[in-house]
C-alpha atoms as a PDB file:
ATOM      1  CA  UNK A   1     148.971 136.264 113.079  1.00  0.00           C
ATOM      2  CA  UNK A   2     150.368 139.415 111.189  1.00  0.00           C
ATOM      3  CA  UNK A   3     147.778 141.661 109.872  1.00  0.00           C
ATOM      4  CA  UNK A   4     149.090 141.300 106.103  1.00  0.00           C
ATOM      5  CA  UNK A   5     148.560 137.094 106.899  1.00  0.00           C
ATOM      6  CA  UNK A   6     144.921 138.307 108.172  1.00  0.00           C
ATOM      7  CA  UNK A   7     143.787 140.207 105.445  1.00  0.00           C
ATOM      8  CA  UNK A   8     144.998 137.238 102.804  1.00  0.00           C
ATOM      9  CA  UNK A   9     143.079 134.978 105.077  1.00  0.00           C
ATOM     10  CA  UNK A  10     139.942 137.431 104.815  1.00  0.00           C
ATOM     11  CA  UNK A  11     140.327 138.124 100.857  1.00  0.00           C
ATOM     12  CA  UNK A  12     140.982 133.698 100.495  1.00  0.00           C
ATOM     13  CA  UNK A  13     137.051 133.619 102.417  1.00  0.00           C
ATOM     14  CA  UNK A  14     135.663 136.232 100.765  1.00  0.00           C
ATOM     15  CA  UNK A  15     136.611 134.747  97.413  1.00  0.00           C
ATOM     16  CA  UNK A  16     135.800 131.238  98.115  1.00  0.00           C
ATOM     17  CA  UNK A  17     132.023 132.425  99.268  1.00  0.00           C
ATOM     18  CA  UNK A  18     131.908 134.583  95.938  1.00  0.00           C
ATOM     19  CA  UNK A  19     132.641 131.493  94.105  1.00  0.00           C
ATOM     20  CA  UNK A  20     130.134 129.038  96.122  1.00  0.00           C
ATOM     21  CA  UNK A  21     127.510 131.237  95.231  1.00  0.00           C
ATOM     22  CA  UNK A  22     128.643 132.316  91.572  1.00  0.00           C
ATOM     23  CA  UNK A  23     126.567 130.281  88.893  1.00  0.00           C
ATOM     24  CA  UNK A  24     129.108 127.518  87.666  1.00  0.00           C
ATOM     25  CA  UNK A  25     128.410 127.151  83.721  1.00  0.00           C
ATOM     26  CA  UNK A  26     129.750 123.788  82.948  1.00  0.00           C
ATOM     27  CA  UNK A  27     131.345 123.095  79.061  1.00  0.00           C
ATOM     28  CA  UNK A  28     129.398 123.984  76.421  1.00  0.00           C
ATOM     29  CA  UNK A  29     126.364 125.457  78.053  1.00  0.00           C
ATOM     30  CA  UNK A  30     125.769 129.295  79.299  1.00  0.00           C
ATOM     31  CA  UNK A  31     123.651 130.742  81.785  1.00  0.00           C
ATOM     32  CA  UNK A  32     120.119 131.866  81.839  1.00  0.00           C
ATOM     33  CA  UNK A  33     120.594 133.343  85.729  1.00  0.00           C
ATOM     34  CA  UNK A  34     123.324 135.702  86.450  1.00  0.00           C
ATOM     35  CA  UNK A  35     122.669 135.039  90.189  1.00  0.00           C
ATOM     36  CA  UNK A  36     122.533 138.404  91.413  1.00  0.00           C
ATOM     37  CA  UNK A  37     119.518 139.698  89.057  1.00  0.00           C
ATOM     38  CA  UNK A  38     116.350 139.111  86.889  1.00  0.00           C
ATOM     39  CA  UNK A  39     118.515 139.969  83.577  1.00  0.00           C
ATOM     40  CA  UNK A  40     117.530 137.750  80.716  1.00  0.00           C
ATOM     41  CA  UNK A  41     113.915 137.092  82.392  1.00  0.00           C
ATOM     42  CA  UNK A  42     110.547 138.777  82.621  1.00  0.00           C
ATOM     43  CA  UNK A  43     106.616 138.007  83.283  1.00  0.00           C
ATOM     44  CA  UNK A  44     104.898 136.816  80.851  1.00  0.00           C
ATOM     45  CA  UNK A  45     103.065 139.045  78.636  1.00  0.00           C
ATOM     46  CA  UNK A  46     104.737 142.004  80.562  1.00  0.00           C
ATOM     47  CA  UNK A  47     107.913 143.346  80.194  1.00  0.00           C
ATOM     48  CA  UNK A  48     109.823 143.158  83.372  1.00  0.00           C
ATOM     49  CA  UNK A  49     109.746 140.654  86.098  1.00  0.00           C
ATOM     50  CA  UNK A  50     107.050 140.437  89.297  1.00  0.00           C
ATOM     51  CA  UNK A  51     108.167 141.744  92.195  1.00  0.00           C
ATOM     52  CA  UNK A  52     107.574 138.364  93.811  1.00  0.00           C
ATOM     53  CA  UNK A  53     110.752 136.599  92.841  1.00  0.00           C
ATOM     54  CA  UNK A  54     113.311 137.328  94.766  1.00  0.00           C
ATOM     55  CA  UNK A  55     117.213 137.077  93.836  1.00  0.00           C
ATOM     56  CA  UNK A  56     118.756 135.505  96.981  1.00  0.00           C
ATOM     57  CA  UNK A  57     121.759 133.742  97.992  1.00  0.00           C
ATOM     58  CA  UNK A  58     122.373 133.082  94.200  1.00  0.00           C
ATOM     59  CA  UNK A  59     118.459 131.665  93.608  1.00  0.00           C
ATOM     60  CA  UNK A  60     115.781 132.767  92.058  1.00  0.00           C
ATOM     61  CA  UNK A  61     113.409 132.553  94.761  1.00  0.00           C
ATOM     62  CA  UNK A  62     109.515 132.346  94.608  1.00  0.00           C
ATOM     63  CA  UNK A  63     108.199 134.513  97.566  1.00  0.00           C
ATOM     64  CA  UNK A  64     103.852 135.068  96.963  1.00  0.00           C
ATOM     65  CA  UNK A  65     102.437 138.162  97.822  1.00  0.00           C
ATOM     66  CA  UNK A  66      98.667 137.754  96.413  1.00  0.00           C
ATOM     67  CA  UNK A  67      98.940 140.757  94.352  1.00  0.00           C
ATOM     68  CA  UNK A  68      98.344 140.044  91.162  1.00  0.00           C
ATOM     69  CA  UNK A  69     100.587 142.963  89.829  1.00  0.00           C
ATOM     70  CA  UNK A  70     103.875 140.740  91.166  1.00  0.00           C
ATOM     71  CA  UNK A  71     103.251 137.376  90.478  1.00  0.00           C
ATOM     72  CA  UNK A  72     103.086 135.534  87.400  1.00  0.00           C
ATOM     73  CA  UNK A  73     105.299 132.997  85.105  1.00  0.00           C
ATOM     74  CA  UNK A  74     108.643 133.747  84.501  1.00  0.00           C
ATOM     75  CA  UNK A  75     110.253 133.222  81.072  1.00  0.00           C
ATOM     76  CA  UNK A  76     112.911 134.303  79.004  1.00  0.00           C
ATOM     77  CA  UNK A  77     113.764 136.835  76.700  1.00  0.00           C
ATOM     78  CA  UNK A  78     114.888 134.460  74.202  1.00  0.00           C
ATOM     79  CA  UNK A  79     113.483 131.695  72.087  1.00  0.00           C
ATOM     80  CA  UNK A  80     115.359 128.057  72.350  1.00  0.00           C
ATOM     81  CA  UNK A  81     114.317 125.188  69.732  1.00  0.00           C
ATOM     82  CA  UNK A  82     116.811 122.465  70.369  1.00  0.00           C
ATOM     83  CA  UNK A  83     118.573 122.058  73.540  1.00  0.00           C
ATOM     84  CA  UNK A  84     120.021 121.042  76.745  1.00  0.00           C
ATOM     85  CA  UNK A  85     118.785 122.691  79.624  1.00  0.00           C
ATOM     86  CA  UNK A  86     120.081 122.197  83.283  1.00  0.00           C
ATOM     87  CA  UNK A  87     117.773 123.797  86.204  1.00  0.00           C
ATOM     88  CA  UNK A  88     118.298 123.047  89.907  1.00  0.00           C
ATOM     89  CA  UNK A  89     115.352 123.363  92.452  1.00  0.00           C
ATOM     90  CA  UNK A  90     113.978 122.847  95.191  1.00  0.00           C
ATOM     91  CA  UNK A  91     110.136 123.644  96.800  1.00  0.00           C
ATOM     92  CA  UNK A  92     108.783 124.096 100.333  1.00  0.00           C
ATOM     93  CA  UNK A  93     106.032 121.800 102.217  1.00  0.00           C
ATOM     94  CA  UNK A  94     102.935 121.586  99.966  1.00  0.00           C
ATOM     95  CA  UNK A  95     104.164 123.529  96.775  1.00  0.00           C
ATOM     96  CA  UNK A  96     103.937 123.503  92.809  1.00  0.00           C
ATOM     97  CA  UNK A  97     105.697 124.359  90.116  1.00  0.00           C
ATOM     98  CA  UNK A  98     106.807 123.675  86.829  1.00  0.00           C
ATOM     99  CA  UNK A  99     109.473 123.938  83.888  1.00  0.00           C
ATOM    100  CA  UNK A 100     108.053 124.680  81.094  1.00  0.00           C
ATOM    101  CA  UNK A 101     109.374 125.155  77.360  1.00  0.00           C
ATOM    102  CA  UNK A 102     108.213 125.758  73.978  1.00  0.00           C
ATOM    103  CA  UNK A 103     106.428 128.355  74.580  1.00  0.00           C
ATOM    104  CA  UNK A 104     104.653 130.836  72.615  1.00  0.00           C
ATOM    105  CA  UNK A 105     104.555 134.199  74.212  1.00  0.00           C
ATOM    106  CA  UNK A 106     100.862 135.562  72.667  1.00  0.00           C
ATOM    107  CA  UNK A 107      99.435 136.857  75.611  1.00  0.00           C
ATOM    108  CA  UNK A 108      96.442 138.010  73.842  1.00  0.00           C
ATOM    109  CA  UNK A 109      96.397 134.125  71.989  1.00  0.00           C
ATOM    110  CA  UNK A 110      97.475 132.142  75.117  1.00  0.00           C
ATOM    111  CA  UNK A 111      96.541 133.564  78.138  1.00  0.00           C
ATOM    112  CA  UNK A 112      99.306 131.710  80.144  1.00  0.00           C
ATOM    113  CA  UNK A 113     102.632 129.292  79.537  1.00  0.00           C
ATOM    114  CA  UNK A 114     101.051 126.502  79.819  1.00  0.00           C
ATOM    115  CA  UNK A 115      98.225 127.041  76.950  1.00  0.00           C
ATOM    116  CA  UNK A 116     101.320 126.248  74.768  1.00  0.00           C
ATOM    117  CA  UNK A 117     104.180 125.105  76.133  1.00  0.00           C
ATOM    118  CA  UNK A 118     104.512 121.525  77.897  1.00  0.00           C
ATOM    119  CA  UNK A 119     105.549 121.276  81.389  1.00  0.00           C
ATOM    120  CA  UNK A 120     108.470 119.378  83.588  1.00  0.00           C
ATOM    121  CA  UNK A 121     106.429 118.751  86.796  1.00  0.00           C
ATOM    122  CA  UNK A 122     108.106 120.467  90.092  1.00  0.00           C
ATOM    123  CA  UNK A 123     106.196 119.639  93.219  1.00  0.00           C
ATOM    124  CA  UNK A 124     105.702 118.495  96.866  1.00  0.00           C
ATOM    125  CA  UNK A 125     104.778 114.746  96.184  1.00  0.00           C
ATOM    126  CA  UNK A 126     103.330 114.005  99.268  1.00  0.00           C
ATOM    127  CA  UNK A 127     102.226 117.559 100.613  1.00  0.00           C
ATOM    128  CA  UNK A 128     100.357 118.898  97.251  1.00  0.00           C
ATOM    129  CA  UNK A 129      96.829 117.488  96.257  1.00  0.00           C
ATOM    130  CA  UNK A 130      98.684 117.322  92.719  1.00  0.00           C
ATOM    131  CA  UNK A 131     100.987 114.590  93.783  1.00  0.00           C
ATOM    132  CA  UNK A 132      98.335 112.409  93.970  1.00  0.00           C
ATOM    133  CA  UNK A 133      97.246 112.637  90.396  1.00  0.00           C
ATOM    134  CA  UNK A 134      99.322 109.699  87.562  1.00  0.00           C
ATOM    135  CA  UNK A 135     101.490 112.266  85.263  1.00  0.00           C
ATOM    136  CA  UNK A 136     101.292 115.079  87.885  1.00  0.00           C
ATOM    137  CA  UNK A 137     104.313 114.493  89.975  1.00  0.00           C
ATOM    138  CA  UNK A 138     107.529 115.387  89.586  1.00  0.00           C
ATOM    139  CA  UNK A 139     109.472 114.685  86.956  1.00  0.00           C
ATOM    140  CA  UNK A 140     106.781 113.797  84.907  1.00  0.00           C
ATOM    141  CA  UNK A 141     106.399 115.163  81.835  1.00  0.00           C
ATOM    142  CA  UNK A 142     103.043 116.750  82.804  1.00  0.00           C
ATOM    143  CA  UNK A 143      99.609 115.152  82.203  1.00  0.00           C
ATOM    144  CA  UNK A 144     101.366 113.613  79.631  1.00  0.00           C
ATOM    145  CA  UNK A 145     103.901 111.137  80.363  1.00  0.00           C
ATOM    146  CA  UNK A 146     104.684 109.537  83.948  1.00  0.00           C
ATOM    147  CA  UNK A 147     108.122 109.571  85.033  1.00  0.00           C
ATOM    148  CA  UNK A 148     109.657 105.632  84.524  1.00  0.00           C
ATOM    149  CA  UNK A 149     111.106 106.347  88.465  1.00  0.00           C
ATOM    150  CA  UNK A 150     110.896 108.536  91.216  1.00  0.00           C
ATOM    151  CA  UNK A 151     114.354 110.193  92.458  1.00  0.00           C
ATOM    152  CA  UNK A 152     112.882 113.249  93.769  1.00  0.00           C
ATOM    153  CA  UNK A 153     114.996 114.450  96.724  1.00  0.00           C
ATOM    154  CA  UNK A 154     112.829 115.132 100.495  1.00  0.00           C
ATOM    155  CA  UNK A 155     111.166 118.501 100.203  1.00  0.00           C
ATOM    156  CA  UNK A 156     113.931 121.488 101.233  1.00  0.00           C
ATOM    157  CA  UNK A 157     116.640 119.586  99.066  1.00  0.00           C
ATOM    158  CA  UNK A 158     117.780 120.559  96.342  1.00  0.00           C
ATOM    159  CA  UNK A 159     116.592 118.585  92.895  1.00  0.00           C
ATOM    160  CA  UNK A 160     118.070 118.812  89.291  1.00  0.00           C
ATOM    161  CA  UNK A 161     116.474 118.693  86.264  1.00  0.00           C
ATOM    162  CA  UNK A 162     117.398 118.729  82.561  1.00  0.00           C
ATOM    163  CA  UNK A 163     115.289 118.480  79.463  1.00  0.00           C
ATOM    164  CA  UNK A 164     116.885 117.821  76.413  1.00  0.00           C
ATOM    165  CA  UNK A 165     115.014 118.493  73.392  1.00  0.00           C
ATOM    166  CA  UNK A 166     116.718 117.855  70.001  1.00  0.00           C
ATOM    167  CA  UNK A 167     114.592 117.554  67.072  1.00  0.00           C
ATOM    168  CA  UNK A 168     111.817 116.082  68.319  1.00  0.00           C
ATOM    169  CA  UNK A 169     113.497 113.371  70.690  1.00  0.00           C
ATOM    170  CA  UNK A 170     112.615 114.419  74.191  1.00  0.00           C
ATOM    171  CA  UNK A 171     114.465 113.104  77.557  1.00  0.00           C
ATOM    172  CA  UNK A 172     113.744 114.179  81.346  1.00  0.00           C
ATOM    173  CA  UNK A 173     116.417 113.581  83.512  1.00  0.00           C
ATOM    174  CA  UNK A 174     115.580 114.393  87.378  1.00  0.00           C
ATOM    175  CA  UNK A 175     118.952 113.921  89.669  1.00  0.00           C
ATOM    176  CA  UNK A 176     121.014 112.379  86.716  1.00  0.00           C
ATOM    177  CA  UNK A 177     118.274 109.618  86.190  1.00  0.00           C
ATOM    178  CA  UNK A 178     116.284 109.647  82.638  1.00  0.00           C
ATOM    179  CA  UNK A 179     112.800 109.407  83.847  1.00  0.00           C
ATOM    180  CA  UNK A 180     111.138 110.546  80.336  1.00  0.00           C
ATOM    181  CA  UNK A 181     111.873 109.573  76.905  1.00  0.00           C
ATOM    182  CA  UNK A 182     109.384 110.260  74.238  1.00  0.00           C
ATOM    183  CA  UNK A 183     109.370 112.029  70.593  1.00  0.00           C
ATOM    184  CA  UNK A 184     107.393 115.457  70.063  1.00  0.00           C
ATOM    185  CA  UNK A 185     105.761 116.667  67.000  1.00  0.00           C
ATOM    186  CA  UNK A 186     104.879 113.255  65.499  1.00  0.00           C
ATOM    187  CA  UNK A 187     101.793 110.840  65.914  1.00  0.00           C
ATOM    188  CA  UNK A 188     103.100 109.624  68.942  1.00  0.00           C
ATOM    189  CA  UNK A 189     102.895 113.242  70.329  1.00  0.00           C
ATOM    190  CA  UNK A 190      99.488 113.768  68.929  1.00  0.00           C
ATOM    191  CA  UNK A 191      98.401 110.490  70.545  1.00  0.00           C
ATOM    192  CA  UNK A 192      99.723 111.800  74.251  1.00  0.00           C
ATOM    193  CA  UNK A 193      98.010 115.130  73.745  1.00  0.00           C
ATOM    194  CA  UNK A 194      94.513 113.569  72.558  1.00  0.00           C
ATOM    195  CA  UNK A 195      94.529 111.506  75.841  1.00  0.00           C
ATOM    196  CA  UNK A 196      95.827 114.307  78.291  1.00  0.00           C
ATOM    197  CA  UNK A 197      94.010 117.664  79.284  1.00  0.00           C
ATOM    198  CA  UNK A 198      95.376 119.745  76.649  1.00  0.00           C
ATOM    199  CA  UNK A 199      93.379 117.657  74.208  1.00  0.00           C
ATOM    200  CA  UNK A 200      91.277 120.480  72.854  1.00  0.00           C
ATOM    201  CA  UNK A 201      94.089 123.215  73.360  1.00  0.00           C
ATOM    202  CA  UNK A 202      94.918 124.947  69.764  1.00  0.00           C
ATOM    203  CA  UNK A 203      98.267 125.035  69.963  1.00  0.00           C
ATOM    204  CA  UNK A 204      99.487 123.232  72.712  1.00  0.00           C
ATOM    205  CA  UNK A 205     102.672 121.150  72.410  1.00  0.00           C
ATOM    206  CA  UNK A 206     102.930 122.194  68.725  1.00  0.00           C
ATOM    207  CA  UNK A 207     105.225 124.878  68.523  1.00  0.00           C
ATOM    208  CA  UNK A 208     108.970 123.823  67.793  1.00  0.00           C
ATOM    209  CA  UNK A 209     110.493 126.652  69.157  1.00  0.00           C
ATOM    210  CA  UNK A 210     110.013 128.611  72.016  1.00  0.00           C
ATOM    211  CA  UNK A 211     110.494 130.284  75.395  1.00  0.00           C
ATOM    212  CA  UNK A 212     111.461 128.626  78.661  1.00  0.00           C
ATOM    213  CA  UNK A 213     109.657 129.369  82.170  1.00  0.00           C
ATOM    214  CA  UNK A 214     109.466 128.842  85.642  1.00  0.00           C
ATOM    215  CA  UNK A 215     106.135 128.382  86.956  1.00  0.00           C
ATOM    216  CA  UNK A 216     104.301 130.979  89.158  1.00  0.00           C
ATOM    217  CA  UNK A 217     101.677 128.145  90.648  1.00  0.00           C
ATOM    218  CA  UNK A 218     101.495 130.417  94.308  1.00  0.00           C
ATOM    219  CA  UNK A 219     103.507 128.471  96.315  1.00  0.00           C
ATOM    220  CA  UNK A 220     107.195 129.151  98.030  1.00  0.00           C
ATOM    221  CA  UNK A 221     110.026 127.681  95.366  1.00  0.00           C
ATOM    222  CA  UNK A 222     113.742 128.215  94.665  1.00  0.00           C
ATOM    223  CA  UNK A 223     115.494 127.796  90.940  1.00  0.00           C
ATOM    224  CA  UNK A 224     119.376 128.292  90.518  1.00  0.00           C
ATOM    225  CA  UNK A 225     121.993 126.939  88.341  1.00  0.00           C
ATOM    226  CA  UNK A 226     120.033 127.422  84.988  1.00  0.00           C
ATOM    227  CA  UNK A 227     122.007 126.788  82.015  1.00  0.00           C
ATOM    228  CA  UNK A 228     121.324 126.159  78.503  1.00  0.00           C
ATOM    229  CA  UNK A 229     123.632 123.868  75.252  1.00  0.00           C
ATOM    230  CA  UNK A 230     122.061 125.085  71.944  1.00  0.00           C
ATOM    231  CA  UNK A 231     122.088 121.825  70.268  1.00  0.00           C
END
């Protein structure tokens, strides 16, 4: 081969592994991961991001170090009230996680994302302690409503999951399959937070806009692919 037909043939791979690993943003929706950094996200109640998620191979990539000073719940700059969100993940053997949304970032208020916002479960099934709880596994809409199926991929595959929230309609979809459909912010809500363990939570699952984050629960777990329709 002639070294000008080599280096095309080198630039043709190089550009077709850029573009495997580039974040594809389908029609409509933009991205909340660049893929190469933390841009867009940060710890919450601090202002940068923990030192234990890693960027790699295009992922966002949970990596515990048991320092408290690098851990934590991710979430974004930004506030989202209704929309489409698309996340892709995956976990290793015996890990949680979570999605959650809606949240209110008062540190001082709520000491963590979950003491507002409600949560898409992410989880070993079978290898977490979790898994073995109604409402706790994943795709359920966490200690709130269980998932109408189970689609979940085998641990080390990759899983998506989307959460559409549009004034006050609310559908889980976990590999293309609606698992959850419920309302928010009406008696219905009030009904599945009364009989869950936020019951007694001021302000829990009441806030209509919020952030997004991706739980810090200590175990290994990989996010990419996250994308967002304002609706």
């Amino acid at each position: 081969m002639k070294l000008h037909n080599i280096s095309a043939a080198l630039l043709l791979t190089a550009m077709i592994s850029t573009n495997s690993m580039a974040q594809k943003t389908e029609k409509g929706f933009v991205n909340l991961f660049d893929g190469k950094t933390t841009t867009g996200w940060h710890s919450y109640g601090r202002n940068l991001a923990g030192q234990a998620w890693k960027v790699e191979e295009g992922a966002l990539h949970l990596v515990p170090t048991g320092k408290k000073e690098d851990e934590g719940d991710l979430v974004t700059n930004k506030e989202y009230s209704n929309f489409h969100l698309k996340v892709d993940w995956k976990v290793a053997p015996g890990a949680n996680s979570g999605i959650l949304f809606h949240i209110k970032e008062d540190a001082e208020k709520y000491h963590q994302t979950y003491s507002t916002g409600p949560e898409v479960q992410v989880i070993d099934n079978d290898g977490h302690s979790d898994g073995k709880i109604p409402k706790h596994r994943a795709g359920d809409l966490y200690d709130l409503v269980k998932s109408s199926s189970e689609p979940v991929k085998p641990v080390g595959q990759w899983n998506t999951a989307e959460i559409i929230s549009n004034r006050g309609k609310l559908e889980i979809k976990l590999n293309g399959v609606t698992v959850v459909s419920t309302t928010q912010f009406d008696d219905n809500w009030k009904t599945l937070i009364a009989g869950s363990k936020f019951a007694k939570w001021e302000g829990f699952g009441t806030f209509t806009s919020g952030k997004i984050s991706l739980q810090d629960h200590g175990n290994e777990v990989w996010y990419r692919n996250i994308m967002i329709k304002e609706l």
